[in-house]
Protein backbone atom coordinates (compact mmCIF):
# COMPACT_ATOMS: atom_id res chain seq x y z
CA UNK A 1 19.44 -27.36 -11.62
CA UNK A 2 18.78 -23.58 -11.58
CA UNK A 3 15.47 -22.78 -12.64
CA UNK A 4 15.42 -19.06 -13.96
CA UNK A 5 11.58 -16.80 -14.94
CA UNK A 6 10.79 -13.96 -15.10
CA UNK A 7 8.27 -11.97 -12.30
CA UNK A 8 5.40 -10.57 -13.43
CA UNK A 9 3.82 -7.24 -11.25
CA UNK A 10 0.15 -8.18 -10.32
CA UNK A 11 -2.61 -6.10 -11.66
CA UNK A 12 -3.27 -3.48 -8.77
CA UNK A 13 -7.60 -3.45 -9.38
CA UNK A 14 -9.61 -2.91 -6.46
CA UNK A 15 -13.20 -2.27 -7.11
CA UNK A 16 -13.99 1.86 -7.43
CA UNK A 17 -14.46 4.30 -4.85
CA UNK A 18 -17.63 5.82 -3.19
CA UNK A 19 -19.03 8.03 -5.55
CA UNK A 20 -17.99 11.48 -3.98
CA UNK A 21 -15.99 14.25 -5.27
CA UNK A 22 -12.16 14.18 -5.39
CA UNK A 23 -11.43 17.46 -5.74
CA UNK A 24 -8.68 18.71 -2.53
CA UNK A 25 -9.00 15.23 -1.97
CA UNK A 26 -5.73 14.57 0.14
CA UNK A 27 -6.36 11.34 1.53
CA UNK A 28 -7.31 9.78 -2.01
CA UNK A 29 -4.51 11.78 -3.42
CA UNK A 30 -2.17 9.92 -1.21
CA UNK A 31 -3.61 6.58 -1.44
CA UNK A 32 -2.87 7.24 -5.32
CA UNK A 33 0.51 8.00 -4.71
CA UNK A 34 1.17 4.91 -2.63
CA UNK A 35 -0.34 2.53 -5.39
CA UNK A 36 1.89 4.34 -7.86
CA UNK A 37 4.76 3.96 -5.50
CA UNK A 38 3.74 0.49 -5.42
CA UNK A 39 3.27 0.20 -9.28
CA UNK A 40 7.09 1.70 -9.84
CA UNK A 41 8.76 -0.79 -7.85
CA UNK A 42 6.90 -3.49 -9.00
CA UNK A 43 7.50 -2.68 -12.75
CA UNK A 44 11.64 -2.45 -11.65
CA UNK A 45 12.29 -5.07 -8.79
CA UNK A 46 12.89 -7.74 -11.39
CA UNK A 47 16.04 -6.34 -13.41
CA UNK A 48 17.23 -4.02 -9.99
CA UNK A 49 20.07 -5.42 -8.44
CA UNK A 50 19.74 -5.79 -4.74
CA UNK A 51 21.18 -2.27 -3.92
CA UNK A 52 18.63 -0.84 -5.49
CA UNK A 53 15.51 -2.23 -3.58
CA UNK A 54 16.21 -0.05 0.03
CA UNK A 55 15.53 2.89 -2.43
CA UNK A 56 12.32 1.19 -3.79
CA UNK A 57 11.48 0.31 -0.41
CA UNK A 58 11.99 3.60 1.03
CA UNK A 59 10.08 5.03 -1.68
CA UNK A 60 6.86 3.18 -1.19
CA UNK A 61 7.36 3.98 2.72
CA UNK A 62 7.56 7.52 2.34
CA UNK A 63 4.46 7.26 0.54
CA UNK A 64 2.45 5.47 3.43
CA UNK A 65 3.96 7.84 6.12
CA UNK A 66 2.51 10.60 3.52
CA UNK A 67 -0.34 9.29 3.44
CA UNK A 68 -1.10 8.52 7.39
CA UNK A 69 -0.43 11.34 8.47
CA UNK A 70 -3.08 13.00 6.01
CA UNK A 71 -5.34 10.63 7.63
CA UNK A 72 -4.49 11.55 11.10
CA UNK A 73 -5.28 15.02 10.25
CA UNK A 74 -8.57 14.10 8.72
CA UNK A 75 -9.91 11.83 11.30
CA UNK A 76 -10.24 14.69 13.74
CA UNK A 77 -13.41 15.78 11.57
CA UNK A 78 -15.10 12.61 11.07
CA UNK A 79 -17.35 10.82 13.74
CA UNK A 80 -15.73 9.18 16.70
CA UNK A 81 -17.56 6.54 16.28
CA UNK A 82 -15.52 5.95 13.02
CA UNK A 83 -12.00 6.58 14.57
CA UNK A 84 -11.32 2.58 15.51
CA UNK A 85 -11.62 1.47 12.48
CA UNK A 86 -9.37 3.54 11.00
CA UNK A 87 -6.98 3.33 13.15
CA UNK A 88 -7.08 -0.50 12.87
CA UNK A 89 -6.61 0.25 8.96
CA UNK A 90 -3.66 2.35 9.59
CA UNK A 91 -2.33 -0.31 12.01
CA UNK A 92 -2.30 -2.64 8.88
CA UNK A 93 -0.61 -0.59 6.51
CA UNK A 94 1.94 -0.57 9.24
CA UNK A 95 2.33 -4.07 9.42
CA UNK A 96 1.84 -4.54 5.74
CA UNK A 97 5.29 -2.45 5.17
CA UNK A 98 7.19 -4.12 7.82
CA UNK A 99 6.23 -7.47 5.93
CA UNK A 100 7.53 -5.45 2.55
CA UNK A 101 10.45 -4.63 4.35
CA UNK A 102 11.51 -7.78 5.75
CA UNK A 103 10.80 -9.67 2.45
CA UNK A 104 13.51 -7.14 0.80
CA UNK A 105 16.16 -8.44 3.40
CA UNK A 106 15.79 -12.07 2.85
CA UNK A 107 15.54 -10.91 -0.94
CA UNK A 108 19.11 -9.43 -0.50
CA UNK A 109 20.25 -11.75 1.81
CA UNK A 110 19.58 -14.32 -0.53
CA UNK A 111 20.76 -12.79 -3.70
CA UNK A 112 22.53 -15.10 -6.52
CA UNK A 113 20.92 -18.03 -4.94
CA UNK A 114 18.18 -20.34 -6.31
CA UNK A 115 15.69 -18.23 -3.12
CA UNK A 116 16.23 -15.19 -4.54
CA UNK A 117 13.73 -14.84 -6.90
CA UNK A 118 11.68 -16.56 -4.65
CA UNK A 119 11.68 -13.31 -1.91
CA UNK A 120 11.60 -10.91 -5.06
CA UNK A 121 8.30 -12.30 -5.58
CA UNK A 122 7.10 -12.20 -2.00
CA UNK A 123 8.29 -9.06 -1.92
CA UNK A 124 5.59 -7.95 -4.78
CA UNK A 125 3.06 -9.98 -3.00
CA UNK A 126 3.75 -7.69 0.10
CA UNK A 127 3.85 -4.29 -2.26
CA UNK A 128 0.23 -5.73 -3.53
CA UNK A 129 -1.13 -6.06 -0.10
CA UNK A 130 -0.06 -2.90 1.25
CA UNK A 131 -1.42 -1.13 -2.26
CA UNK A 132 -4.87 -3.11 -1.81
CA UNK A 133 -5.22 -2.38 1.97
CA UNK A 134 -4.19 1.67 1.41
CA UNK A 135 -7.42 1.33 -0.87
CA UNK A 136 -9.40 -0.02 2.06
CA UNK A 137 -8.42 2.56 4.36
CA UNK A 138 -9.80 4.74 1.59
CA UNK A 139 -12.97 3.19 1.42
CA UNK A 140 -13.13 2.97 5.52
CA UNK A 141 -12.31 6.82 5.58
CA UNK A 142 -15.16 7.50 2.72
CA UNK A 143 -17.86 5.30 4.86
CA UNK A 144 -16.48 7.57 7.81
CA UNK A 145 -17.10 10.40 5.05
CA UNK A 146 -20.73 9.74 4.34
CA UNK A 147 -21.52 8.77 8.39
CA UNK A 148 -20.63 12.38 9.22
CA UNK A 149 -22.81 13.62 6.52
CA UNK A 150 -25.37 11.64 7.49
CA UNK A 151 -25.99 9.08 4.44
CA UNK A 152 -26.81 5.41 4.62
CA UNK A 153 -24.09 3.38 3.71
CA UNK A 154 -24.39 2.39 0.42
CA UNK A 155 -24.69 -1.11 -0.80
């Protein structure tokens, strides 16, 4: 017996940002476009058929590799002392797309079977992880932010 439901996209709601300002902001505009990246594949992964999530995919990759290499450029002005954690963020991301990525193939490999909405939901999961830990990076990056300018780290 085949049992068929519907996937619902999780709620993408990290608590807020450090309190600075935004403006020419390119790492938090990149983190934004990587949740939204997120967000849009989330909202169509259910009715796509499978030849349509490598697009998706490649969508919400494009977005991270946006979005690192705006950090690589901005961790050359913050404290060194701040670089290894960062990088250890980045290293994540990394890994949390080649988990995304590897979810879509058993998602497709699995397609019209009673598994396949199975990956299609571990694939979200993934997408939610790497959204949620792109908003860490931001908040590691903002810590690294107020270090350099010499404020306490806010509790």
């Amino acid at each position: 017996m085949l049992f068929f439901f519907q996937i619902q996209p999780q709620e993408i709601s990290p608590p807020p940002t450090a309190n600075l300002d935004r403006s020419n902001d390119k790492v938090y505009e990149n983190v934004t476009g990587l949740v939204k990246a997120v967000i849009e594949m989330s909202s169509k992964i259910q009715p796509a058929p499978p030849e349509e999530y490598v697009p998706m995919v490649k969508e919400v990759g494009l977005a991270l590799r946006t979005l690192l290499a705006t950090v690589d450029e901005t961790i050359l002005i913050l404290p060194p002392s701040t670089h290894r954690e960062i990088e250890m963020a980045q290293k994540l991301l990394n890994s949390d797309l080649a988990e995304l990525i590897n979810k879509m193939k058993l998602a497709q490999q699995y397609v019209m079977t009673s598994l396949q909405q199975e990956y299609k939901k571990q694939m979200l999961t993934a997408a939610h992880a790497l959204a949620v830990d792109a908003k860490n990076l931001l908040d590691v990056i903002d810590q690294a932010r107020l270090k350099s300018l010499g404020q306490a780290r806010p509790h």
